[in-house]
PDB file of N, CA and C in Angstrom:
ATOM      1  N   UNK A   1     210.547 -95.561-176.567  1.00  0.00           N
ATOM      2  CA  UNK A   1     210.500 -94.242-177.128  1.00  0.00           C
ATOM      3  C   UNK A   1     209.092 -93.980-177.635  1.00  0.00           C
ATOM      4  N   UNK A   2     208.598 -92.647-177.090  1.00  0.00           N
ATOM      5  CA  UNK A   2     207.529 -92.621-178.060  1.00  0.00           C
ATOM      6  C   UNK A   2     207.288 -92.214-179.210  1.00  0.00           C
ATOM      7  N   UNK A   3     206.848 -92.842-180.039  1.00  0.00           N
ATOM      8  CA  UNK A   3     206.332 -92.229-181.991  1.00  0.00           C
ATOM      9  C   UNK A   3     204.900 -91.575-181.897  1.00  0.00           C
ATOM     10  N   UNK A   4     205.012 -90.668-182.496  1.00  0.00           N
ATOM     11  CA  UNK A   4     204.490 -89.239-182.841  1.00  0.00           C
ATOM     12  C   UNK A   4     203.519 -89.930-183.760  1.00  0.00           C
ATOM     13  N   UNK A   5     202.049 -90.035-183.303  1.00  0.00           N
ATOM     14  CA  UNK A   5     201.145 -90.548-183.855  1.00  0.00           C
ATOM     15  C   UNK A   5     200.417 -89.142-185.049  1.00  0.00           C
ATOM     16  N   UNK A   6     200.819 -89.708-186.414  1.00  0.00           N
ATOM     17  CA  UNK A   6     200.020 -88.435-186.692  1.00  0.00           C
ATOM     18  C   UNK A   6     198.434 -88.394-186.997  1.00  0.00           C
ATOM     19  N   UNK A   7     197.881 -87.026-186.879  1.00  0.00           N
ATOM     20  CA  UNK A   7     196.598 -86.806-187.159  1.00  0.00           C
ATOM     21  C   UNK A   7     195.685 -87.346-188.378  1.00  0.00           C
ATOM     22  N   UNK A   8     194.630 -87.943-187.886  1.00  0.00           N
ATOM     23  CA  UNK A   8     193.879 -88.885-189.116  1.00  0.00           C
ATOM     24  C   UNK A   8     192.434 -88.169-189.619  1.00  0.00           C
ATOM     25  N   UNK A   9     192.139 -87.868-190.700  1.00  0.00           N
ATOM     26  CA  UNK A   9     190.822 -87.648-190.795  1.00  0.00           C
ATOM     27  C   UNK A   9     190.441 -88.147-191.723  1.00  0.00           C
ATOM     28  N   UNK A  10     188.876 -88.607-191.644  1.00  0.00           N
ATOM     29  CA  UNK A  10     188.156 -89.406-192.696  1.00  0.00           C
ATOM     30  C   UNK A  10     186.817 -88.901-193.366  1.00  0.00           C
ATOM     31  N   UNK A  11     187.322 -88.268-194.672  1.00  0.00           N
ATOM     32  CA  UNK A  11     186.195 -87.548-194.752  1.00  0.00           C
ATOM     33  C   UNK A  11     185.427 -88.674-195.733  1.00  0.00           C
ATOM     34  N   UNK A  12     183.812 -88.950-195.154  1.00  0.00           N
ATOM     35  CA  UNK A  12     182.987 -89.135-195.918  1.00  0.00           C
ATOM     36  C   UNK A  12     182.252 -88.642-197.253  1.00  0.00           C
ATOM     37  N   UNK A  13     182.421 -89.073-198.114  1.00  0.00           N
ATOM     38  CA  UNK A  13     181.152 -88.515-199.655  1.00  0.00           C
ATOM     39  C   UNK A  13     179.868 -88.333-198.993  1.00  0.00           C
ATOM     40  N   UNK A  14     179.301 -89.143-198.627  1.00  0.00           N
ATOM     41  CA  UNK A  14     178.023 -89.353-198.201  1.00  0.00           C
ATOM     42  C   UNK A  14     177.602 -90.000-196.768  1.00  0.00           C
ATOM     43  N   UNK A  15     176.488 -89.029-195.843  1.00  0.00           N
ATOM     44  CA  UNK A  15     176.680 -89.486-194.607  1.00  0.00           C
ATOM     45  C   UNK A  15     176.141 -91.222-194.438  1.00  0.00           C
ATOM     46  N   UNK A  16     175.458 -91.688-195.269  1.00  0.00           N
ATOM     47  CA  UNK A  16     175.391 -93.090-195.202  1.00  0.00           C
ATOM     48  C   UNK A  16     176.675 -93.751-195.173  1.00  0.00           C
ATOM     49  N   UNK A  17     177.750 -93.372-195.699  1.00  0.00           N
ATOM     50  CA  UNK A  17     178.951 -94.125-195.246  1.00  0.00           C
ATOM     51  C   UNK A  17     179.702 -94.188-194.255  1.00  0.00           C
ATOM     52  N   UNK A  18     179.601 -93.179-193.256  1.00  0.00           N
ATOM     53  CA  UNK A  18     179.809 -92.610-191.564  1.00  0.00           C
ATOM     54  C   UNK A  18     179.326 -93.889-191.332  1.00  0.00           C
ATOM     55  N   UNK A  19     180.572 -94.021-189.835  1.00  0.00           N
ATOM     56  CA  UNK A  19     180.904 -95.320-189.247  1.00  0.00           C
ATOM     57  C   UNK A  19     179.514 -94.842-188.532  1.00  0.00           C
ATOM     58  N   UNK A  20     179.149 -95.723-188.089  1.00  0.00           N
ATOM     59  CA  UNK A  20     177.731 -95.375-186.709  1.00  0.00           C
ATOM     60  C   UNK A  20     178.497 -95.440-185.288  1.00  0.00           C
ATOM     61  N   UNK A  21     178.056 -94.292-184.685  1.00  0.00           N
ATOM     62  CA  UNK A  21     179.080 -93.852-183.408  1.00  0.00           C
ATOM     63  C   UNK A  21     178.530 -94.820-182.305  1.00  0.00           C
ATOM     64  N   UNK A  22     178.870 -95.718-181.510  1.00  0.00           N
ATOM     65  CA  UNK A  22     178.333 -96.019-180.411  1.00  0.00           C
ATOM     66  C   UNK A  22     178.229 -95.404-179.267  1.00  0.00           C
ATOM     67  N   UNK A  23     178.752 -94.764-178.843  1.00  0.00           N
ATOM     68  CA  UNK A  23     178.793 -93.546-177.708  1.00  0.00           C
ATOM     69  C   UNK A  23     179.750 -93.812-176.913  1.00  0.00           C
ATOM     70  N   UNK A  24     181.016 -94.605-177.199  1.00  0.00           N
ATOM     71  CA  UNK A  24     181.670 -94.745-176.319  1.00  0.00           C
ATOM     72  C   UNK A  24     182.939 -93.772-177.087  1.00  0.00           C
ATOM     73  N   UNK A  25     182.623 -93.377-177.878  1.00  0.00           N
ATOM     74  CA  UNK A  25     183.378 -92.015-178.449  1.00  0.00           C
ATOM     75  C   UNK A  25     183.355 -90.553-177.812  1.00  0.00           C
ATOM     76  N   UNK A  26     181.958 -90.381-177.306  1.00  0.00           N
ATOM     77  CA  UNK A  26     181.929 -89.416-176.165  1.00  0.00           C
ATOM     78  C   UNK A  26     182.157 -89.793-174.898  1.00  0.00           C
ATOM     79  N   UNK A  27     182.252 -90.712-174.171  1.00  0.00           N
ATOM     80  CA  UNK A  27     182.112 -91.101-172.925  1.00  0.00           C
ATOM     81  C   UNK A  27     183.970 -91.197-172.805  1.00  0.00           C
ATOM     82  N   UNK A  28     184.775 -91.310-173.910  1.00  0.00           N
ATOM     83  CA  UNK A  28     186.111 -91.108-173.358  1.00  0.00           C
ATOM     84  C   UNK A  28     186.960 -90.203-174.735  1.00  0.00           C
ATOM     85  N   UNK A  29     186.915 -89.121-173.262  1.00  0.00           N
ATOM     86  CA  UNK A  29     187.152 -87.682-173.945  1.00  0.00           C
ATOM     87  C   UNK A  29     189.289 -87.503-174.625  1.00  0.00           C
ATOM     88  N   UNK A  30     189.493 -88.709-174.395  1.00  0.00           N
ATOM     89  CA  UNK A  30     191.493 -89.047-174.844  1.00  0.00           C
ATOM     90  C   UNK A  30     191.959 -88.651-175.905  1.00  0.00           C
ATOM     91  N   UNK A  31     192.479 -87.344-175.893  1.00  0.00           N
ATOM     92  CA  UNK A  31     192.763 -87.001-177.435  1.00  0.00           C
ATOM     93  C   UNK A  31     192.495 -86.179-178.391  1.00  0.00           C
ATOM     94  N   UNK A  32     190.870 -85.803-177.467  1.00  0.00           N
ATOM     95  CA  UNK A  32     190.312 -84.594-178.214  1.00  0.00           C
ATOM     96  C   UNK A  32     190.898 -83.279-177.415  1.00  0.00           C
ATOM     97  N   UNK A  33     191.188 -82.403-177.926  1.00  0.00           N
ATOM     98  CA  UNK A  33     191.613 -80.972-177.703  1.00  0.00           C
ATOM     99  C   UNK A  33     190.765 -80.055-178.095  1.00  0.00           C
ATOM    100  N   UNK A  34     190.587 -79.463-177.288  1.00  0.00           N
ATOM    101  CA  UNK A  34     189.837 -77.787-177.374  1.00  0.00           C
ATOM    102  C   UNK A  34     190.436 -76.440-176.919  1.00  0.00           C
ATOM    103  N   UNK A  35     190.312 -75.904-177.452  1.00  0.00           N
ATOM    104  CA  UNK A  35     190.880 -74.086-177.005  1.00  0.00           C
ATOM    105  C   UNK A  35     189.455 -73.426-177.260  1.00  0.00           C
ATOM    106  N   UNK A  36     189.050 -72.562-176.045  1.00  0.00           N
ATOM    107  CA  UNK A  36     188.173 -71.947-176.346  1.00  0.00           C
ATOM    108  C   UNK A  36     187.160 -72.344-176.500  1.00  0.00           C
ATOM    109  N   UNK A  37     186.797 -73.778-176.380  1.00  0.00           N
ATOM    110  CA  UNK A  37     185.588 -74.750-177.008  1.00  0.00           C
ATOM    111  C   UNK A  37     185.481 -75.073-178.492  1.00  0.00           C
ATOM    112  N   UNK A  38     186.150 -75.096-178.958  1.00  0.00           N
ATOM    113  CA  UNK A  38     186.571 -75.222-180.240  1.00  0.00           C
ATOM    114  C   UNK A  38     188.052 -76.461-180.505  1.00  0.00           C
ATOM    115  N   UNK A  39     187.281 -77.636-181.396  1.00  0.00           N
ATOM    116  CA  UNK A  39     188.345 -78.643-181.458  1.00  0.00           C
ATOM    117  C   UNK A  39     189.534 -77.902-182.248  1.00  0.00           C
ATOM    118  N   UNK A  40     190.681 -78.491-181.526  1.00  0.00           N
ATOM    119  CA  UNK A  40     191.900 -78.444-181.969  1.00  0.00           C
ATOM    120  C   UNK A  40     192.970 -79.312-182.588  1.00  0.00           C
ATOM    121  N   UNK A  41     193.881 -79.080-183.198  1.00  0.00           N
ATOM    122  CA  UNK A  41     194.625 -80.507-183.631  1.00  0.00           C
ATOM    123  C   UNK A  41     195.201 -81.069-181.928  1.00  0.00           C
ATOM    124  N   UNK A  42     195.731 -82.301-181.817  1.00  0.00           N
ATOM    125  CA  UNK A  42     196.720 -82.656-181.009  1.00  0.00           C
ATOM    126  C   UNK A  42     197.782 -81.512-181.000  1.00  0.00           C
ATOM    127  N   UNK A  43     198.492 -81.450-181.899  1.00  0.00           N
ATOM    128  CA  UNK A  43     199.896 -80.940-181.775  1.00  0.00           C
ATOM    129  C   UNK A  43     199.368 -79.279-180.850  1.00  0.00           C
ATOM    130  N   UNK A  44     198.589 -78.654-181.721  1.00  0.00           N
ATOM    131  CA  UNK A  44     198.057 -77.684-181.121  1.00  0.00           C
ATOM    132  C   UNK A  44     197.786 -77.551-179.726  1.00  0.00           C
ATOM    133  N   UNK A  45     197.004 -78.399-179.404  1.00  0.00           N
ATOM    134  CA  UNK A  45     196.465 -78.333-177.818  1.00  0.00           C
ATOM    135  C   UNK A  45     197.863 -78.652-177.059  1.00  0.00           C
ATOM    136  N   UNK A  46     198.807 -79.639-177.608  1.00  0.00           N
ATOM    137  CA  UNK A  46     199.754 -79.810-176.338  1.00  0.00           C
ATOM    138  C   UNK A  46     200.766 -78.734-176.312  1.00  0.00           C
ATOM    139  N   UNK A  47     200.792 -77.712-177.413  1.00  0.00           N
ATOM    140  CA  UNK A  47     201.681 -76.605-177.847  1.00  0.00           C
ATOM    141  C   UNK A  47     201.020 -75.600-176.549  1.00  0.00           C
ATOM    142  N   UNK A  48     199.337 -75.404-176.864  1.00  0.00           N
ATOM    143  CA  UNK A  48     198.745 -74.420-175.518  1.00  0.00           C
ATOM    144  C   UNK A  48     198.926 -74.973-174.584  1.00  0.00           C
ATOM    145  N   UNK A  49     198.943 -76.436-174.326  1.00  0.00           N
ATOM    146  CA  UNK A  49     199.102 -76.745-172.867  1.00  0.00           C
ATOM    147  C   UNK A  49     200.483 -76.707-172.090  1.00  0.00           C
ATOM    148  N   UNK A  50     201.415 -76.611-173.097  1.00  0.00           N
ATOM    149  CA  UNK A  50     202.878 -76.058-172.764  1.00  0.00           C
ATOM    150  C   UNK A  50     203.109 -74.883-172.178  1.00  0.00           C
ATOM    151  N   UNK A  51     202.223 -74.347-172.949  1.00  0.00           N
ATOM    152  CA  UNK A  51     202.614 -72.430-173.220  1.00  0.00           C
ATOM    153  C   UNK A  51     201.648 -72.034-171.385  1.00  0.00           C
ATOM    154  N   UNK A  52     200.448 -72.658-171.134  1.00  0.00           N
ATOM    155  CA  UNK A  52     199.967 -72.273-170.183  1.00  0.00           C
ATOM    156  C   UNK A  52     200.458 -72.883-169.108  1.00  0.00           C
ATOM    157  N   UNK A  53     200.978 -73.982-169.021  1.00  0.00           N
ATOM    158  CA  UNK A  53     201.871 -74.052-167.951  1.00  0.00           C
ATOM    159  C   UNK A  53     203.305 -73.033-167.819  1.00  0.00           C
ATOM    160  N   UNK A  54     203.608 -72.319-168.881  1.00  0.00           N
ATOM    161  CA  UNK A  54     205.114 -71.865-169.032  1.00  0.00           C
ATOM    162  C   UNK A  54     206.021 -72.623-168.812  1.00  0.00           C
ATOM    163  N   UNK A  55     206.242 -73.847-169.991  1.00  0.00           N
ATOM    164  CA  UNK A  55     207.323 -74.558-169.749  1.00  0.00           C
ATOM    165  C   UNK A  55     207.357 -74.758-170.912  1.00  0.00           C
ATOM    166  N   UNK A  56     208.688 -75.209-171.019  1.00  0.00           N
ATOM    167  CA  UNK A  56     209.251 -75.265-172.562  1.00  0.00           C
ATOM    168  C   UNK A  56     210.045 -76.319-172.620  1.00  0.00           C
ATOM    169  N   UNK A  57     210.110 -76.860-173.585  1.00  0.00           N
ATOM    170  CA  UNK A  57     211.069 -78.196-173.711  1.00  0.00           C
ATOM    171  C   UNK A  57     211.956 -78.002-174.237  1.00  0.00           C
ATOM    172  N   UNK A  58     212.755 -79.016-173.610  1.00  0.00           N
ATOM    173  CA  UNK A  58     214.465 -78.737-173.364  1.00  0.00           C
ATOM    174  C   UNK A  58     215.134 -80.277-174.138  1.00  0.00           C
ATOM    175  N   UNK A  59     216.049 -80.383-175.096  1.00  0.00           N
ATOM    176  CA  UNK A  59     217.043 -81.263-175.034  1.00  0.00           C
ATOM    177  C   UNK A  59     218.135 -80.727-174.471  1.00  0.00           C
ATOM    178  N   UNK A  60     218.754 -81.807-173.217  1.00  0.00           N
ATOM    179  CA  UNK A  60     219.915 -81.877-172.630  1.00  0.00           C
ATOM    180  C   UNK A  60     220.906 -83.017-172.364  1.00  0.00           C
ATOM    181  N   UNK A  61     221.210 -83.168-171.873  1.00  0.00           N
ATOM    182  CA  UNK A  61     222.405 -84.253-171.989  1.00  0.00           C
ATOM    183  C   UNK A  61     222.365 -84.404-170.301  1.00  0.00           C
ATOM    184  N   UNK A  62     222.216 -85.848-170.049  1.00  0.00           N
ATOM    185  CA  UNK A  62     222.560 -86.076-168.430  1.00  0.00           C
ATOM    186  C   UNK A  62     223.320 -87.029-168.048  1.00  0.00           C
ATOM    187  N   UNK A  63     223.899 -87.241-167.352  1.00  0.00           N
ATOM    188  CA  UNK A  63     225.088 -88.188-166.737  1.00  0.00           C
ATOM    189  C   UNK A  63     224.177 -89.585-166.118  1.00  0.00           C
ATOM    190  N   UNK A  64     224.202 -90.500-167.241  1.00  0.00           N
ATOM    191  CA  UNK A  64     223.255 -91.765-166.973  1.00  0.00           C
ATOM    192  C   UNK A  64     222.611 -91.980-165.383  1.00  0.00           C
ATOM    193  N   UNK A  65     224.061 -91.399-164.645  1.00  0.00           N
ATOM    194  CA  UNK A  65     223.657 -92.239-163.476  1.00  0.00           C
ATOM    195  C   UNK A  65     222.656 -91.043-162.864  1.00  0.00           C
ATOM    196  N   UNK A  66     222.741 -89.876-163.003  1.00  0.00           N
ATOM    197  CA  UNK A  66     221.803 -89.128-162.510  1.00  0.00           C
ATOM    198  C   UNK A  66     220.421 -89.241-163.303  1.00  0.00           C
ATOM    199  N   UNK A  67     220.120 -89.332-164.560  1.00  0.00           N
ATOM    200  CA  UNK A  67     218.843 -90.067-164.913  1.00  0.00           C
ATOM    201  C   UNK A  67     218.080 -91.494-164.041  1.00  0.00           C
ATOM    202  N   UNK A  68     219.152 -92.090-164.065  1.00  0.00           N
ATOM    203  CA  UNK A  68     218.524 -93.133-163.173  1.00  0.00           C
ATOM    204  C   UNK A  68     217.985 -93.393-161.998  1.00  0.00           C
ATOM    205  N   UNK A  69     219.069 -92.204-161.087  1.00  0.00           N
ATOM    206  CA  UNK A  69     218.102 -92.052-159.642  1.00  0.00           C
ATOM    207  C   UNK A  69     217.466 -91.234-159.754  1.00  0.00           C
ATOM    208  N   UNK A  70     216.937 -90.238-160.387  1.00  0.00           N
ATOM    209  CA  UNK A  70     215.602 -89.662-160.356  1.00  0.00           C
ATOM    210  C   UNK A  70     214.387 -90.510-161.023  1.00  0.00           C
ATOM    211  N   UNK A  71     214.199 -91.201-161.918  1.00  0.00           N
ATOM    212  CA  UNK A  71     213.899 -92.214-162.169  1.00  0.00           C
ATOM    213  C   UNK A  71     213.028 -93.192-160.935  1.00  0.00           C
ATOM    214  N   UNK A  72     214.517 -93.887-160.743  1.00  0.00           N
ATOM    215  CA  UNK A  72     213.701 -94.762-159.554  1.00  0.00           C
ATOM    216  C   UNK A  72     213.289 -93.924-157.907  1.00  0.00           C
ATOM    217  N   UNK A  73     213.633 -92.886-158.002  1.00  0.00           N
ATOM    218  CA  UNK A  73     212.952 -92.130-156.981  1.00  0.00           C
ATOM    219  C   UNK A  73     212.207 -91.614-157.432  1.00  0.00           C
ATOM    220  N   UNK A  74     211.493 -91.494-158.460  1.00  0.00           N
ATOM    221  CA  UNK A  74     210.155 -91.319-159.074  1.00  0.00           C
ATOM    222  C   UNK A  74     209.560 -92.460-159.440  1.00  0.00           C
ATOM    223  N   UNK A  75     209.658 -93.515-159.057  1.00  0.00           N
ATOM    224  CA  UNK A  75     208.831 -94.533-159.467  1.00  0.00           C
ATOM    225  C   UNK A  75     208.604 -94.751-160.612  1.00  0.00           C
ATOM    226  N   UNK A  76     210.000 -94.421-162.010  1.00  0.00           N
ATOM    227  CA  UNK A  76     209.431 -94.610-163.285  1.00  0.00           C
ATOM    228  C   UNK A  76     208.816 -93.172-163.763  1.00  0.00           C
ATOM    229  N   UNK A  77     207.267 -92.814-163.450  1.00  0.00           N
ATOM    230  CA  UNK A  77     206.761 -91.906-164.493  1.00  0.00           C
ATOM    231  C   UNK A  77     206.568 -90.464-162.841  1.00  0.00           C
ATOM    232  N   UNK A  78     207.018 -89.880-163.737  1.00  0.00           N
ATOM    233  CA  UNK A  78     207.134 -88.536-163.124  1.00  0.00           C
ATOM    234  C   UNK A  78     208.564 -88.007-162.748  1.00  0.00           C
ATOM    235  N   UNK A  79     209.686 -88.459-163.560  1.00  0.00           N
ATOM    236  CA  UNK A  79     211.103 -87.981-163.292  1.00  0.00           C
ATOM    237  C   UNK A  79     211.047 -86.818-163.427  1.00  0.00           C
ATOM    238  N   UNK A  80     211.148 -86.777-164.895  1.00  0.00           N
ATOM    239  CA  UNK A  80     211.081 -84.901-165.265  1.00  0.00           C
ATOM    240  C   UNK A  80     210.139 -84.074-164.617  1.00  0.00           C
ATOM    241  N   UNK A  81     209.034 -84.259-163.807  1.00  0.00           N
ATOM    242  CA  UNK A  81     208.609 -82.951-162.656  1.00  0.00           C
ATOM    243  C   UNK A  81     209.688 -83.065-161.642  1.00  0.00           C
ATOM    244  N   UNK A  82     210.016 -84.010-161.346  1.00  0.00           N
ATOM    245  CA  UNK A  82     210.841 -84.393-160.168  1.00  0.00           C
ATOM    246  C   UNK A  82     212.132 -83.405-160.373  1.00  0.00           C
ATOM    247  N   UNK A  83     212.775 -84.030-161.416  1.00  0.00           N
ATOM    248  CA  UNK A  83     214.174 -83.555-162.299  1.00  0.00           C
ATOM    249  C   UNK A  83     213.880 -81.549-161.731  1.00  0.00           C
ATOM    250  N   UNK A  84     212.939 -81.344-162.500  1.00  0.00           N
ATOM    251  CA  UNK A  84     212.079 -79.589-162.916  1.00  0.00           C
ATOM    252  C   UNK A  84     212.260 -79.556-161.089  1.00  0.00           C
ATOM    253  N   UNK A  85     211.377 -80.026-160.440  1.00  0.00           N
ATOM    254  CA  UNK A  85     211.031 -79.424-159.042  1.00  0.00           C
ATOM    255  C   UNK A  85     212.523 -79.283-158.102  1.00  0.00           C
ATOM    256  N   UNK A  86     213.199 -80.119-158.313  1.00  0.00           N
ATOM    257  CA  UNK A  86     214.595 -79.878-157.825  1.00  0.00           C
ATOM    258  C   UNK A  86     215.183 -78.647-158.164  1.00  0.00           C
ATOM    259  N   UNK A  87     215.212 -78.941-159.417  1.00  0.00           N
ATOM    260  CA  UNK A  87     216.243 -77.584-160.284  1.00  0.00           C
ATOM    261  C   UNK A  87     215.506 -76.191-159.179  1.00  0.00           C
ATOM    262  N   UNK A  88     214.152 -75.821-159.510  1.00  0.00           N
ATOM    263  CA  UNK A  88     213.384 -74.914-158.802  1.00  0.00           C
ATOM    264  C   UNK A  88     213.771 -74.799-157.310  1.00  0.00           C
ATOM    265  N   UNK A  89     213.604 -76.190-156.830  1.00  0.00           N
ATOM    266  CA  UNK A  89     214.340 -75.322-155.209  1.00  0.00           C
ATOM    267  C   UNK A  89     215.891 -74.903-154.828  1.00  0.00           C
ATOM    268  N   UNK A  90     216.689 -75.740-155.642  1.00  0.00           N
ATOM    269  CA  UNK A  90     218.013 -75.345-156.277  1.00  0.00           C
ATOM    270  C   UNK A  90     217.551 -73.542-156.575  1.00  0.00           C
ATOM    271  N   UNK A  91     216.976 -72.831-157.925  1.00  0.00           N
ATOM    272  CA  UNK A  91     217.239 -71.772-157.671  1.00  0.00           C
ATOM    273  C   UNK A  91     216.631 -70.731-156.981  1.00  0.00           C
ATOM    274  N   UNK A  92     215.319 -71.449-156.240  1.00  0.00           N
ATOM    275  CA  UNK A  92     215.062 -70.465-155.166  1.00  0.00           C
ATOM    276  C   UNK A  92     216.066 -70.365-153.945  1.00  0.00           C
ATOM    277  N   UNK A  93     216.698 -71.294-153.410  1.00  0.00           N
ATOM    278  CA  UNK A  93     217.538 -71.301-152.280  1.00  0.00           C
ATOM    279  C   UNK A  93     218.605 -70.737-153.101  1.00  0.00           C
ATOM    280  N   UNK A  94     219.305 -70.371-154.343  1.00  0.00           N
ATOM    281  CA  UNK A  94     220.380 -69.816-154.502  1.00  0.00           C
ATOM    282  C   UNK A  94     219.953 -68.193-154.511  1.00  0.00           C
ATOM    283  N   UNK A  95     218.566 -68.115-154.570  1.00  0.00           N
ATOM    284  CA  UNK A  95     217.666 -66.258-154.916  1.00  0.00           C
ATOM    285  C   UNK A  95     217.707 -66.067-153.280  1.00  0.00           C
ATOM    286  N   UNK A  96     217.259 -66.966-152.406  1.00  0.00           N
ATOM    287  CA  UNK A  96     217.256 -67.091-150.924  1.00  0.00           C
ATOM    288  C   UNK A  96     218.670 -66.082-150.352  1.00  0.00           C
ATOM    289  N   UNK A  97     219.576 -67.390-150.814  1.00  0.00           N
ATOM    290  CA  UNK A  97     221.065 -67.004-150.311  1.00  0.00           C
ATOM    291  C   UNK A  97     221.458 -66.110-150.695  1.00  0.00           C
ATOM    292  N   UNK A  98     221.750 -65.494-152.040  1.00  0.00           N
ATOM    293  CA  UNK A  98     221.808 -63.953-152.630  1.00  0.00           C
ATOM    294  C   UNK A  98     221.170 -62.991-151.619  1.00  0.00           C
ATOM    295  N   UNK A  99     220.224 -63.044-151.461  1.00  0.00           N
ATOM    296  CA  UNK A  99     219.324 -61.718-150.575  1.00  0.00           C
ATOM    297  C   UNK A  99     219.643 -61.977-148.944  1.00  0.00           C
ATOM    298  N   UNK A 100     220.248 -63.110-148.520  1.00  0.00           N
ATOM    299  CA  UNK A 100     221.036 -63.120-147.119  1.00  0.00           C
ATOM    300  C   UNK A 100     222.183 -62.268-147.087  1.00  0.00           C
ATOM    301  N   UNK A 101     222.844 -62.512-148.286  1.00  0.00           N
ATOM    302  CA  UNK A 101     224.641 -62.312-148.504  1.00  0.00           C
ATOM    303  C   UNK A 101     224.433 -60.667-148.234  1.00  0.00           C
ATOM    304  N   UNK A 102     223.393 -59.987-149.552  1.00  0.00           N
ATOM    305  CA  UNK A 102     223.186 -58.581-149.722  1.00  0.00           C
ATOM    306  C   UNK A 102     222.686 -57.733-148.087  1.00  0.00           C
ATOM    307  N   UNK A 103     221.708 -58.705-147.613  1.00  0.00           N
ATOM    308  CA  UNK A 103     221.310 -57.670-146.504  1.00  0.00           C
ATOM    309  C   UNK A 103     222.706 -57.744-145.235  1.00  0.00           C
ATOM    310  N   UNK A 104     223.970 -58.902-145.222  1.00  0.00           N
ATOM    311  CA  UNK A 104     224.516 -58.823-144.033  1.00  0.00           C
ATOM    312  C   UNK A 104     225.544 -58.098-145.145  1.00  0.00           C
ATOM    313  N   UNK A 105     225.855 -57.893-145.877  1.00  0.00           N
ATOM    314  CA  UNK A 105     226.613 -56.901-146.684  1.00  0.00           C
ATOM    315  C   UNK A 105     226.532 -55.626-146.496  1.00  0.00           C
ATOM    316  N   UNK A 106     225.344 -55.084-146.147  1.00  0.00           N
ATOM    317  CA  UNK A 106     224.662 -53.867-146.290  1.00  0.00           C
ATOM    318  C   UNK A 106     224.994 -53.297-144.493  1.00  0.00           C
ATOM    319  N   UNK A 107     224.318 -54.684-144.013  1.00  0.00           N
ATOM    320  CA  UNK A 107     224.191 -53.976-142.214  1.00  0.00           C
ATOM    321  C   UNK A 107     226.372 -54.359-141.868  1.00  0.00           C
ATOM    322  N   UNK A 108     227.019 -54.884-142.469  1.00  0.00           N
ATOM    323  CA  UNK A 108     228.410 -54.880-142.431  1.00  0.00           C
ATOM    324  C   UNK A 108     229.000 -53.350-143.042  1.00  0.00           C
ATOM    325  N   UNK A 109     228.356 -52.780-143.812  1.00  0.00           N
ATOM    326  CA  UNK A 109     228.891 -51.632-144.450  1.00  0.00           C
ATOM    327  C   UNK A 109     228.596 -50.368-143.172  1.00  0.00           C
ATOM    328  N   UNK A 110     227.055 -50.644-142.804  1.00  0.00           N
ATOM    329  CA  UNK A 110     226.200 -49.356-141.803  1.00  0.00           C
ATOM    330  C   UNK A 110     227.004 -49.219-141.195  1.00  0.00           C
ATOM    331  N   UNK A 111     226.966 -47.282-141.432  1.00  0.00           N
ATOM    332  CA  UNK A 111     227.871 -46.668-139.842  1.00  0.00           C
ATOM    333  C   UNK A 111     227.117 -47.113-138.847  1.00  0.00           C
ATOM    334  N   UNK A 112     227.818 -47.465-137.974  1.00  0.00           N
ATOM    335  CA  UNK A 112     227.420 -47.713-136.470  1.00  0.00           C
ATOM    336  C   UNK A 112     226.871 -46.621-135.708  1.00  0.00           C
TER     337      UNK A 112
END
């Protein structure tokens, strides 16, 4: 499970007490968030990075055994796109089939 690391800051009295940066603080960018170019908290940035994908998180309830084969047909990490990308062609082929049903509905109604 993962635990929700919370946000740390260390404010110095005096800059002589600042850790001395080696540069491997810039060279791996993990963690820092920006909007706009402007740092952000964690929670923040993954809230915009939700919102700009348009997806929203869901608790649901699943039938073990269907967690599991999406799972190992995802190799472990990437179920839930997997899980998401299904559902999606699930309701495009049901938007598909709707607009089949309607147009032989329509040419079944046409006077001849």
């Amino acid at each position: 499970m993962n635990a929700k690391r919370k946000s740390t800051v260390t404010v110095w009295k005096d800059e002589d007490e600042a850790q001395e940066l080696t540069g491997v603080e810039f060279d791996h960018p993990q963690g820092r968030w920006k909007h706009g170019g402007e740092p952000i908290e964690e929670v923040q940035g993954k809230a915009a990075f939700r919102e700009a994908l348009k997806k929203k998180q869901v608790n649901m309830l699943i039938d073990a055994d269907v967690l599991e084969f999406y799972r190992r047909k995802a190799g472990g990490r990437g179920y839930q796109t997997l899980i998401n990308r299904t559902l999606r062609e699930s309701m495009e082929r049901n938007a598909l089939l709707d607009a089949v049903r309607q147009v032989v509905r329509e040419e079944l109604h046409r006077p001849s």
